[in-house]
PDB file of N, CA and C in Angstrom:
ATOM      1  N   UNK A   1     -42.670 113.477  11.385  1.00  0.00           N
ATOM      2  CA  UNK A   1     -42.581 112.035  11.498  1.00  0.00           C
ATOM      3  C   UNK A   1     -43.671 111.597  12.477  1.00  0.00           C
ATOM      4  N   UNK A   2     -44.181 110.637  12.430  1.00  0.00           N
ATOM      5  CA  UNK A   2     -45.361 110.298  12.847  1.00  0.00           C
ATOM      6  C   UNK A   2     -45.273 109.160  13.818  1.00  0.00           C
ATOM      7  N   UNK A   3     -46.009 108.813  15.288  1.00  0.00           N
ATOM      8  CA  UNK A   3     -45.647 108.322  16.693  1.00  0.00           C
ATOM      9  C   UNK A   3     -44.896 106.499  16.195  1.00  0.00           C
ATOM     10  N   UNK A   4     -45.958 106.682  14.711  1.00  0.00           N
ATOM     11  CA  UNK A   4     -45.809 104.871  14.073  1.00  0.00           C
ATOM     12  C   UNK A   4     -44.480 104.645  13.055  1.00  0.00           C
ATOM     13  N   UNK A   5     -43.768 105.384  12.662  1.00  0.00           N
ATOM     14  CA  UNK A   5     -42.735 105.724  12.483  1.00  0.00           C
ATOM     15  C   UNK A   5     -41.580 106.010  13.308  1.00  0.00           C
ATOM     16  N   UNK A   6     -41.617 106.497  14.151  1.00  0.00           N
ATOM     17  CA  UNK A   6     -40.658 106.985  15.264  1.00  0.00           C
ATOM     18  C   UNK A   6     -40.432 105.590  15.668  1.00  0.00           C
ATOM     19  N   UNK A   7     -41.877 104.653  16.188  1.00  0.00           N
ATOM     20  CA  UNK A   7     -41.706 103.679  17.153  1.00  0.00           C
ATOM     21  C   UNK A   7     -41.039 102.345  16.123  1.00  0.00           C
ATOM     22  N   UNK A   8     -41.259 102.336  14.980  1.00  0.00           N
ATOM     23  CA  UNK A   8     -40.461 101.343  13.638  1.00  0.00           C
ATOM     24  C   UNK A   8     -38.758 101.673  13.682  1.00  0.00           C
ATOM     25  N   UNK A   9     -38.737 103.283  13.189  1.00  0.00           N
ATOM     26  CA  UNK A   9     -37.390 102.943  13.703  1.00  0.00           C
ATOM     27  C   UNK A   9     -36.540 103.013  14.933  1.00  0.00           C
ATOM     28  N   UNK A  10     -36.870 103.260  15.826  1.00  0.00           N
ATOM     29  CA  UNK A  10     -36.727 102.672  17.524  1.00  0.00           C
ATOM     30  C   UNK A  10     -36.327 101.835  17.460  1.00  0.00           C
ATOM     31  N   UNK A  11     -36.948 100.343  16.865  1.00  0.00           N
ATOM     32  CA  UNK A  11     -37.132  99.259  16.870  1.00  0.00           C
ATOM     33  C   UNK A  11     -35.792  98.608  15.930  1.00  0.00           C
ATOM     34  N   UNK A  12     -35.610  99.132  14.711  1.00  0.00           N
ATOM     35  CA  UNK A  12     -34.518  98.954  14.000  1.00  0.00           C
ATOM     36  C   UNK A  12     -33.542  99.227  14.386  1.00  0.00           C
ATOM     37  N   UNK A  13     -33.399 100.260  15.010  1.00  0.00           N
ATOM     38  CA  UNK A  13     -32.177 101.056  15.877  1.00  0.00           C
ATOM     39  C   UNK A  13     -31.310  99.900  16.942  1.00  0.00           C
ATOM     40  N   UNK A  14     -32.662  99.630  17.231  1.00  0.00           N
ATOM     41  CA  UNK A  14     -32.668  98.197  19.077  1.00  0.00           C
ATOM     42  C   UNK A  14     -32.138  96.909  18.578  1.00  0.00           C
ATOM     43  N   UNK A  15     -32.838  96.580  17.260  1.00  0.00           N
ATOM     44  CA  UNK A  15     -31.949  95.194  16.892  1.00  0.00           C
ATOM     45  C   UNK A  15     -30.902  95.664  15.925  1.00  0.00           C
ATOM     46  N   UNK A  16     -30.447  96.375  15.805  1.00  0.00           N
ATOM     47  CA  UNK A  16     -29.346  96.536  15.177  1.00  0.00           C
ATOM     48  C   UNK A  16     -28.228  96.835  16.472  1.00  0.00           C
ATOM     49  N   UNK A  17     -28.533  97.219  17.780  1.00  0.00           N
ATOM     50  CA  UNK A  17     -27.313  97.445  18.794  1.00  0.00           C
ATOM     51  C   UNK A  17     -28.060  95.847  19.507  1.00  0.00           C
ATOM     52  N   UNK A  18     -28.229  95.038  19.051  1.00  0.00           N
ATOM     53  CA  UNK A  18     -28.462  94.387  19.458  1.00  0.00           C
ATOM     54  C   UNK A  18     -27.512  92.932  18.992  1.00  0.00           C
ATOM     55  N   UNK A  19     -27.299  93.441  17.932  1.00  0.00           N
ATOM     56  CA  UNK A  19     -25.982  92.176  16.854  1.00  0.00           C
ATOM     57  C   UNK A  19     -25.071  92.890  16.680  1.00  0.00           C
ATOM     58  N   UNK A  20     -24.756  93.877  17.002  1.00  0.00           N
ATOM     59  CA  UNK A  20     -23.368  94.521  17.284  1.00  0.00           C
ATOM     60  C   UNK A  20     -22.909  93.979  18.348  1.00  0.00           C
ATOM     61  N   UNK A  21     -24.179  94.780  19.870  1.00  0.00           N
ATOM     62  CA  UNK A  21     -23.074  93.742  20.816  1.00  0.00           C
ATOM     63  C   UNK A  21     -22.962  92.525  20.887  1.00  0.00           C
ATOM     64  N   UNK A  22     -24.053  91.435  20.021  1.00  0.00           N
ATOM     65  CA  UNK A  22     -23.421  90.047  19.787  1.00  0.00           C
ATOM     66  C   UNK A  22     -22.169  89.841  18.856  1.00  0.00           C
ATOM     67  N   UNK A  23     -21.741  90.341  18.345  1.00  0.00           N
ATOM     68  CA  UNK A  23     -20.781  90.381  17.484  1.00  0.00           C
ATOM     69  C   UNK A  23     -19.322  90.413  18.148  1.00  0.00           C
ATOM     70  N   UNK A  24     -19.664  91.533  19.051  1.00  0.00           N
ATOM     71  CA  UNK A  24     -18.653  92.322  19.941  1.00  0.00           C
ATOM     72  C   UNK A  24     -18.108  91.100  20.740  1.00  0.00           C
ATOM     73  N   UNK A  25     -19.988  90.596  21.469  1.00  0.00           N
ATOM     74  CA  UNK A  25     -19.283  89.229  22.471  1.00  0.00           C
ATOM     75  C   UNK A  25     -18.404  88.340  21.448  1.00  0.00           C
ATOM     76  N   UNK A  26     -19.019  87.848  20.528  1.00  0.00           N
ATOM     77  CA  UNK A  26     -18.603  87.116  19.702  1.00  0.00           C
ATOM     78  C   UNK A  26     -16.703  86.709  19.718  1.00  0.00           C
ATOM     79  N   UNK A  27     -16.782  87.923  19.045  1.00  0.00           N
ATOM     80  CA  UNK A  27     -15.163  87.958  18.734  1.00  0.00           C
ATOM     81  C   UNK A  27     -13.977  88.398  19.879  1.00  0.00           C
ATOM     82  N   UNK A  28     -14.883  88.936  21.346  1.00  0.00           N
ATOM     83  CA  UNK A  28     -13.593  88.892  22.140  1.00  0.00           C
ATOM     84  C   UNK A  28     -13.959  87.670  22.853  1.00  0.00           C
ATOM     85  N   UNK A  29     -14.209  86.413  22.443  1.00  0.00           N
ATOM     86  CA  UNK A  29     -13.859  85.284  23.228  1.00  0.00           C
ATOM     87  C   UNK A  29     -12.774  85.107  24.093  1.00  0.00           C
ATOM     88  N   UNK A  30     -12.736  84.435  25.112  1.00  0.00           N
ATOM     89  CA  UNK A  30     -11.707  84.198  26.272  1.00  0.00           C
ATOM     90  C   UNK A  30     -10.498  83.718  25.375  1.00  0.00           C
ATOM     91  N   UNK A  31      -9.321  83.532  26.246  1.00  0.00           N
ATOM     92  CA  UNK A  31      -8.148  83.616  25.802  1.00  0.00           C
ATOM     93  C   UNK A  31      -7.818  82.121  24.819  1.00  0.00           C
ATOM     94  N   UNK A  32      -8.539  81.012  25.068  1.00  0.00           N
ATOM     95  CA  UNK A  32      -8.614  79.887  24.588  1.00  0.00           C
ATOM     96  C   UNK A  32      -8.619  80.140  23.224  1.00  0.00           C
ATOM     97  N   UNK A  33      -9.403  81.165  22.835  1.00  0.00           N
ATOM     98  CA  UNK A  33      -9.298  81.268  21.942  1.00  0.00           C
ATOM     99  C   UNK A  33      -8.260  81.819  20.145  1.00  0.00           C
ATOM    100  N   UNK A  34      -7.529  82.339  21.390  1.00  0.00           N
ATOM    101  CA  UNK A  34      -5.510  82.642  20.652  1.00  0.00           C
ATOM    102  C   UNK A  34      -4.753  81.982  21.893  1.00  0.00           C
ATOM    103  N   UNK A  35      -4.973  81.149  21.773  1.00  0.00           N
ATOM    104  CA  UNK A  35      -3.628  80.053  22.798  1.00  0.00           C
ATOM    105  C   UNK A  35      -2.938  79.065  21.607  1.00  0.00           C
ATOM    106  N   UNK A  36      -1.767  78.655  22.771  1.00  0.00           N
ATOM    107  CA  UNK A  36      -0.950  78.713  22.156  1.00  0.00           C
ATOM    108  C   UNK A  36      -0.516  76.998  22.223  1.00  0.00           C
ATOM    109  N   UNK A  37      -0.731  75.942  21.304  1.00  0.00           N
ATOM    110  CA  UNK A  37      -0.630  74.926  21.602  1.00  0.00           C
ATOM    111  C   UNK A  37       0.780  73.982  21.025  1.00  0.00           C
ATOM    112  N   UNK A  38       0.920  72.815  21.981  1.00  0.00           N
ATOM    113  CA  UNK A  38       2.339  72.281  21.498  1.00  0.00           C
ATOM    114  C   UNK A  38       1.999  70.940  20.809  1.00  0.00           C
ATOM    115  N   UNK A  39       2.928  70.760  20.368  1.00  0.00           N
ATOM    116  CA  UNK A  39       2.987  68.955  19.848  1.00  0.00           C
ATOM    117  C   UNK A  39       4.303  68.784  19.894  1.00  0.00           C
ATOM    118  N   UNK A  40       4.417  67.232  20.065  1.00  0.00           N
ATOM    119  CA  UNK A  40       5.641  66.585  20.724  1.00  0.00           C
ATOM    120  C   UNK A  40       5.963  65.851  19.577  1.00  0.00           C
ATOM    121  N   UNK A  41       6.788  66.251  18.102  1.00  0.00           N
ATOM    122  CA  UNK A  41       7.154  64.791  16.777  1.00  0.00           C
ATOM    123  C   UNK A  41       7.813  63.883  17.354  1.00  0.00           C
ATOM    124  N   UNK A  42       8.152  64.025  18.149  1.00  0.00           N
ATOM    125  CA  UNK A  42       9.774  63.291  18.318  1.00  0.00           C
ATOM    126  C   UNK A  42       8.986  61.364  19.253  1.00  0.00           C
ATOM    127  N   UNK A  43       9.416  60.664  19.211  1.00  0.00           N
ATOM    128  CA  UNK A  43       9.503  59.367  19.579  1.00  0.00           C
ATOM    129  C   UNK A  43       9.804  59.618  21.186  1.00  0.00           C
ATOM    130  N   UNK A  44      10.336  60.091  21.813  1.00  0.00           N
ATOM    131  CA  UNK A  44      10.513  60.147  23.089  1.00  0.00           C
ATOM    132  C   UNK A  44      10.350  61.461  23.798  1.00  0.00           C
ATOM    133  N   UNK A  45       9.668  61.648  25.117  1.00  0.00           N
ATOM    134  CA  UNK A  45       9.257  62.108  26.074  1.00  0.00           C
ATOM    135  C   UNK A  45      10.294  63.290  26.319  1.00  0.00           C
ATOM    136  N   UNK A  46       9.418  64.777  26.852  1.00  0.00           N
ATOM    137  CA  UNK A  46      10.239  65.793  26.981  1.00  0.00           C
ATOM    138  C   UNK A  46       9.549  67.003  28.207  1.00  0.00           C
ATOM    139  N   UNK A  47      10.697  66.610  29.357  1.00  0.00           N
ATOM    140  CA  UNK A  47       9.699  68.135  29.744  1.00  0.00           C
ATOM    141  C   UNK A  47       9.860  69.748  29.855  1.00  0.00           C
ATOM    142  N   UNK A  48       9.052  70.017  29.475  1.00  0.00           N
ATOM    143  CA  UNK A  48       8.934  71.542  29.155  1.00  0.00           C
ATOM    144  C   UNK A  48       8.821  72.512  30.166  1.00  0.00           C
ATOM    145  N   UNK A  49       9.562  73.651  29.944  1.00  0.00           N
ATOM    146  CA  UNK A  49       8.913  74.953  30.822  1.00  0.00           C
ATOM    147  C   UNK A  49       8.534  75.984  29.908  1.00  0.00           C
ATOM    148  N   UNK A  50       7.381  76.332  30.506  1.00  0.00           N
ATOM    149  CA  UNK A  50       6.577  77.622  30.160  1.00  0.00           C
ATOM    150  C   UNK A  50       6.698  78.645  31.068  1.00  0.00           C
ATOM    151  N   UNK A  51       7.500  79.552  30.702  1.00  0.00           N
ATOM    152  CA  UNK A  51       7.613  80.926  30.978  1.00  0.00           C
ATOM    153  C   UNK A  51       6.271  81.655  30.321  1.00  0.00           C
ATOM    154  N   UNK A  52       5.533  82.348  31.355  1.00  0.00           N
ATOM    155  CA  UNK A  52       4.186  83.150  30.778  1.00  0.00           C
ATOM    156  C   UNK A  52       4.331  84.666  30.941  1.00  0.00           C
ATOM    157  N   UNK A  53       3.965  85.171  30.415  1.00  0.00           N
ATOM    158  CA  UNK A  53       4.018  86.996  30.199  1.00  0.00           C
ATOM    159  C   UNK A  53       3.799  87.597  31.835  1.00  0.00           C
ATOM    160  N   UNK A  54       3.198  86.895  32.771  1.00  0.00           N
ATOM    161  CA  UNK A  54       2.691  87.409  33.798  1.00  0.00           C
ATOM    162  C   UNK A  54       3.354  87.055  34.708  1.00  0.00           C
ATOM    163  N   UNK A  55       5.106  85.925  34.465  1.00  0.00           N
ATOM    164  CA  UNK A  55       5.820  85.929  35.005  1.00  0.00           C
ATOM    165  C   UNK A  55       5.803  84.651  35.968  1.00  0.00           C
ATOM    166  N   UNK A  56       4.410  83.979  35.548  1.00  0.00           N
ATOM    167  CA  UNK A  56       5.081  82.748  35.963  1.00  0.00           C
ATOM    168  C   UNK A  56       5.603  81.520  35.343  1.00  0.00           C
ATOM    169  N   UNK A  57       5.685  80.188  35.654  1.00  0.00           N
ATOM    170  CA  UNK A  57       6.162  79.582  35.251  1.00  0.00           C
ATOM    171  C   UNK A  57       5.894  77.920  35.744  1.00  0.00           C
ATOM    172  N   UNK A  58       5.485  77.417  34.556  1.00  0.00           N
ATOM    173  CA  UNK A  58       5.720  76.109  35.128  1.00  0.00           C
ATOM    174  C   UNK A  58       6.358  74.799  34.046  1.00  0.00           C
ATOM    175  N   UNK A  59       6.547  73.570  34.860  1.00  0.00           N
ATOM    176  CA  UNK A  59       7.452  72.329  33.533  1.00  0.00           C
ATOM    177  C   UNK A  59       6.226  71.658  33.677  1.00  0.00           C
ATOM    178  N   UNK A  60       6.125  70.432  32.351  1.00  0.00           N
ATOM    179  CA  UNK A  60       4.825  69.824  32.182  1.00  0.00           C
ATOM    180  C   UNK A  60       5.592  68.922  31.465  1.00  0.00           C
ATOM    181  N   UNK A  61       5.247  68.094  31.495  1.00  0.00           N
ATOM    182  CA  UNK A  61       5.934  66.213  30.797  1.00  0.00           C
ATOM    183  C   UNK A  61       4.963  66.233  29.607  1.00  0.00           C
ATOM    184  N   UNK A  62       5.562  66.159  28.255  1.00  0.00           N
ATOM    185  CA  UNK A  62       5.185  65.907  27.306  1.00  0.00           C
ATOM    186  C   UNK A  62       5.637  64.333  26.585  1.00  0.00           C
ATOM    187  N   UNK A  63       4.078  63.916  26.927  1.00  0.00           N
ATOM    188  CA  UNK A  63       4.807  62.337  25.837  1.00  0.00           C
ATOM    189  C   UNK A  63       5.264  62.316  24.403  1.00  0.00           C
ATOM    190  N   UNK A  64       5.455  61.596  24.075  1.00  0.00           N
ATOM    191  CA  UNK A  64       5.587  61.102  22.117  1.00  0.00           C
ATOM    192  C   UNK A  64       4.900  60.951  21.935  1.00  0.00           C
ATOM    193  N   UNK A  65       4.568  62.222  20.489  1.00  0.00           N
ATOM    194  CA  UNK A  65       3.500  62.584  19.935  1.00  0.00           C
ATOM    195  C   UNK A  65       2.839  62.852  20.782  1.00  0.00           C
ATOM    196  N   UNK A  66       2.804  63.810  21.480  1.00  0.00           N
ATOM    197  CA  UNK A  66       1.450  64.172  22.260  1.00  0.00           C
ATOM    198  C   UNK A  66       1.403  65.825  21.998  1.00  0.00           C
ATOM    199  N   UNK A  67       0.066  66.338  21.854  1.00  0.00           N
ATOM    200  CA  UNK A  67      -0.643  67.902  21.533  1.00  0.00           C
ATOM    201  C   UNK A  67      -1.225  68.054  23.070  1.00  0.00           C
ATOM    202  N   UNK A  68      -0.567  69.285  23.565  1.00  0.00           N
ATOM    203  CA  UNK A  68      -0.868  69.815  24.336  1.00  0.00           C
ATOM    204  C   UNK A  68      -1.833  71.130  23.874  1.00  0.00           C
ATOM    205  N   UNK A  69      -3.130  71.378  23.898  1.00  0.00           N
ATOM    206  CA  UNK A  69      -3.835  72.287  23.782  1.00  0.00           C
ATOM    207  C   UNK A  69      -3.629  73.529  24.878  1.00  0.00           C
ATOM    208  N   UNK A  70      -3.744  74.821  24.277  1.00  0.00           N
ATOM    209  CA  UNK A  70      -3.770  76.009  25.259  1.00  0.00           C
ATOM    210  C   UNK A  70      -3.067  76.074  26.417  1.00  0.00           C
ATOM    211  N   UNK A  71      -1.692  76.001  26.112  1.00  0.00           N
ATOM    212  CA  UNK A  71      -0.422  76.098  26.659  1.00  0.00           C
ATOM    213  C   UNK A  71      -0.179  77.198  27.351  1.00  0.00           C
ATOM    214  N   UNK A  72      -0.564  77.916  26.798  1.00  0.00           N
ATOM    215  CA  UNK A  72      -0.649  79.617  27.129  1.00  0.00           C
ATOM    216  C   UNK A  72      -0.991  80.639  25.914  1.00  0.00           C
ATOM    217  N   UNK A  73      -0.901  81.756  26.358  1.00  0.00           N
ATOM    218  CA  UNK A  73      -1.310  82.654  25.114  1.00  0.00           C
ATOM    219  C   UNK A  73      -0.124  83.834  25.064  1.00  0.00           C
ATOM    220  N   UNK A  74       0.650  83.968  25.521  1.00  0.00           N
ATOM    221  CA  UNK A  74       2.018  84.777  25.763  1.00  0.00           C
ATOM    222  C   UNK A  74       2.985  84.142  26.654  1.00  0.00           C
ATOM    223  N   UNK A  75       4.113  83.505  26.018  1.00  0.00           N
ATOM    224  CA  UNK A  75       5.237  82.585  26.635  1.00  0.00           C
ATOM    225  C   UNK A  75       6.321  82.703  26.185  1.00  0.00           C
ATOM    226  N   UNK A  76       7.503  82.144  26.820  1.00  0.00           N
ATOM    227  CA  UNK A  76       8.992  81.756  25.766  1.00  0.00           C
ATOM    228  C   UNK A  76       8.327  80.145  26.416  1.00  0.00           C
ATOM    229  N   UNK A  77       8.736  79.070  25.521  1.00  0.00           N
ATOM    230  CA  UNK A  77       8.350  77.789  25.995  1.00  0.00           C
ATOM    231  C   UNK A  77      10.322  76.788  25.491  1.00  0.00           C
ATOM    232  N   UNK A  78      10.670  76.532  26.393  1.00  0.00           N
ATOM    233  CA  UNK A  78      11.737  76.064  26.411  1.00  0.00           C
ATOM    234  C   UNK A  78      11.741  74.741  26.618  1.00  0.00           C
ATOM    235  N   UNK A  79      12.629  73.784  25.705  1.00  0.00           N
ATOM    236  CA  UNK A  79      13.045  72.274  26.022  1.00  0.00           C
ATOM    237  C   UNK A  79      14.406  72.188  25.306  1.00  0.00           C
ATOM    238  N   UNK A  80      15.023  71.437  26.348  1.00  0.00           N
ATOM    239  CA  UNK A  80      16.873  71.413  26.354  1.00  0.00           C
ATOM    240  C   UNK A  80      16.898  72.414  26.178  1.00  0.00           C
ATOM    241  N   UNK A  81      18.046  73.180  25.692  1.00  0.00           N
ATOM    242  CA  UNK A  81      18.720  74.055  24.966  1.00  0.00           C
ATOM    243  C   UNK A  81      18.244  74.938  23.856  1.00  0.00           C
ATOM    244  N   UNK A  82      16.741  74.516  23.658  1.00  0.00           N
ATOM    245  CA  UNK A  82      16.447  75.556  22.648  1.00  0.00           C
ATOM    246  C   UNK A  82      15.011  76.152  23.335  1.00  0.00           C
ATOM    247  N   UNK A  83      14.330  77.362  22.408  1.00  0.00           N
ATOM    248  CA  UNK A  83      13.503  78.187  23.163  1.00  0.00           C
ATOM    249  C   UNK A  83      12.857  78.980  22.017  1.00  0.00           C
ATOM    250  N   UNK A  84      11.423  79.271  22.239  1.00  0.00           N
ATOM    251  CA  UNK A  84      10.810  80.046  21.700  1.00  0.00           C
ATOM    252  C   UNK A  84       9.910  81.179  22.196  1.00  0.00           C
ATOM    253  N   UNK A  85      10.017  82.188  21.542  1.00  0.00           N
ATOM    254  CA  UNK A  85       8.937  83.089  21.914  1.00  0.00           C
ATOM    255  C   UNK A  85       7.837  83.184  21.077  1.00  0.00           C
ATOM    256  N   UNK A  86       6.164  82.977  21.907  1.00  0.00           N
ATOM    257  CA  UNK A  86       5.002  83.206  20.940  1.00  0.00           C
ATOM    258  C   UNK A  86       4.023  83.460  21.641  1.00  0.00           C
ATOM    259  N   UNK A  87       3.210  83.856  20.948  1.00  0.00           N
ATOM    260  CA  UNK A  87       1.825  84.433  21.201  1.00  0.00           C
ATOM    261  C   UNK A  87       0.892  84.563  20.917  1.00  0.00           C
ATOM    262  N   UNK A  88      -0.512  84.654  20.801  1.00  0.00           N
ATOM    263  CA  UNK A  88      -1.559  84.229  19.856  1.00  0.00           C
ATOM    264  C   UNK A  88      -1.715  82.516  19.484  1.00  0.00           C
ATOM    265  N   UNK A  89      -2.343  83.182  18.317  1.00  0.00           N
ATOM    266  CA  UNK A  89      -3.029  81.330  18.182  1.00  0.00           C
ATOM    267  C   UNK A  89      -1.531  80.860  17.168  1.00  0.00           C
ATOM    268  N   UNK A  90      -1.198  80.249  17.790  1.00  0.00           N
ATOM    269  CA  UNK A  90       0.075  79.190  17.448  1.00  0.00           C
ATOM    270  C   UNK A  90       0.068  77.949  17.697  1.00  0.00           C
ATOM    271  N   UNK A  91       0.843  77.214  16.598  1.00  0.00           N
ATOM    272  CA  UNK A  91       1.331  75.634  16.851  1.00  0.00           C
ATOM    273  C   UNK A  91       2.973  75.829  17.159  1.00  0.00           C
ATOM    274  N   UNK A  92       3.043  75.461  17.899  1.00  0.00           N
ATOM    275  CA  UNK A  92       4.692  75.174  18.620  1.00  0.00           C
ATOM    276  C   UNK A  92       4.914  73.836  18.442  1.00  0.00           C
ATOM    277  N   UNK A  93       6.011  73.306  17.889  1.00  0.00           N
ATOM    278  CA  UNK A  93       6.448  71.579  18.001  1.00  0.00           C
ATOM    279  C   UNK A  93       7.809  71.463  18.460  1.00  0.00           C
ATOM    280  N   UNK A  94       8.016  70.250  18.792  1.00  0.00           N
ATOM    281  CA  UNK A  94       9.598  69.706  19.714  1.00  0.00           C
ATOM    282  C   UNK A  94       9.895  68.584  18.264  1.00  0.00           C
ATOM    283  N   UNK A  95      10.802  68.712  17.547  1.00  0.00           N
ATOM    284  CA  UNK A  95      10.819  67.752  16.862  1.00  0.00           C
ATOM    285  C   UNK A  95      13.035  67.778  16.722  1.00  0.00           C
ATOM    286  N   UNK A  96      13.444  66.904  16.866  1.00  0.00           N
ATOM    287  CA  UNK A  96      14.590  66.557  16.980  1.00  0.00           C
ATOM    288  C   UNK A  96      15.486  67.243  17.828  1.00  0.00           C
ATOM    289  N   UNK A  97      14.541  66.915  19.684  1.00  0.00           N
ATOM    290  CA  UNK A  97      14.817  67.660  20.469  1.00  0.00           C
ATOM    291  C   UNK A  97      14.801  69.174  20.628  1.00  0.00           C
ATOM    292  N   UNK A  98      14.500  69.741  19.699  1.00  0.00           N
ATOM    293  CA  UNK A  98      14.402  71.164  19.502  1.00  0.00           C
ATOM    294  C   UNK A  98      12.854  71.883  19.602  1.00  0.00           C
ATOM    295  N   UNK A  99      12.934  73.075  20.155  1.00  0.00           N
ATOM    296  CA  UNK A  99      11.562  73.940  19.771  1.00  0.00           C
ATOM    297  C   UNK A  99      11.437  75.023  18.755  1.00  0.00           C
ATOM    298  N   UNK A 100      10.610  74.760  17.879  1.00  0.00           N
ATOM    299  CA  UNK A 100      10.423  76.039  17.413  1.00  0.00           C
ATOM    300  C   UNK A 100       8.688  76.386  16.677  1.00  0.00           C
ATOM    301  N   UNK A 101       8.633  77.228  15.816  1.00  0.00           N
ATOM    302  CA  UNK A 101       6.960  77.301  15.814  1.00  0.00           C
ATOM    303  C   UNK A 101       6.899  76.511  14.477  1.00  0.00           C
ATOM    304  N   UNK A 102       5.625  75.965  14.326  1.00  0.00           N
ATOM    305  CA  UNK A 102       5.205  74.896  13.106  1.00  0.00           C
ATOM    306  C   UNK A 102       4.463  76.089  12.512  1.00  0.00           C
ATOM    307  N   UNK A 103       2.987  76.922  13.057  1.00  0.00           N
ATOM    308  CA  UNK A 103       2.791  77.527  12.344  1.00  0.00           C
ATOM    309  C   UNK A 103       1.378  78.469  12.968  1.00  0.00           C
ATOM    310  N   UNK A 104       1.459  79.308  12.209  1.00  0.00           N
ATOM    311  CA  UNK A 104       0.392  80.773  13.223  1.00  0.00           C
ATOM    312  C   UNK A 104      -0.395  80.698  12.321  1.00  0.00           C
ATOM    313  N   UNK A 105      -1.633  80.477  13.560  1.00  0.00           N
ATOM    314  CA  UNK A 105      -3.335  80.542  13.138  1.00  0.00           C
ATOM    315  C   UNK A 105      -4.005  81.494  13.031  1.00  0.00           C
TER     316      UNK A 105
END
């Protein structure tokens, strides 16, 4: 194989680990990217607690009709008396006082 050959595929070798690891970045995007978001159907105001995988926790006032984006990405998310567990890219909704999941992205 010859120095002009060797140095061609070198070169192919280099941009090819070169869109792998863009690829790589690509697809492990930050967590935003499988979070976990709510919407509020219901006509009146509700507040929520989010229980998170890492054990903490906080309540957040949800208006009517209102989408809360990236809620978390591992939770049980509770309002009144009812409760869900989810994870990943999810829609969670409150609709006749109740929680449960609308639907996984």
């Amino acid at each position: 194989m010859s120095a002009c050959e060797i140095h061609i595929r070198n070169r192919v070798l280099l941009k090819a680990g070169c869109f792998i690891l863009a690829g790589i970045a690509f697809i492990g995007t930050g967590p935003e990217a499988k979070a976990v978001d709510l919407v509020n159907r219901d006509r009146k105001p509700y507040d929520v607690v989010v229980n998170r995988a890492d054990g903490s926790s906080e309540t957040i006032s949800v208006k009517a009709g209102q989408k809360v984006d990236n809620i978390c990405t591992d939770c049980v998310i509770l309002v009144g008396n009812s409760s869900v567990e989810t994870r990943g890219r999810a829609t969670v909704k409150i609709e006749g006082g109740e929680v449960s999941i609308a639907s996984q992205r």
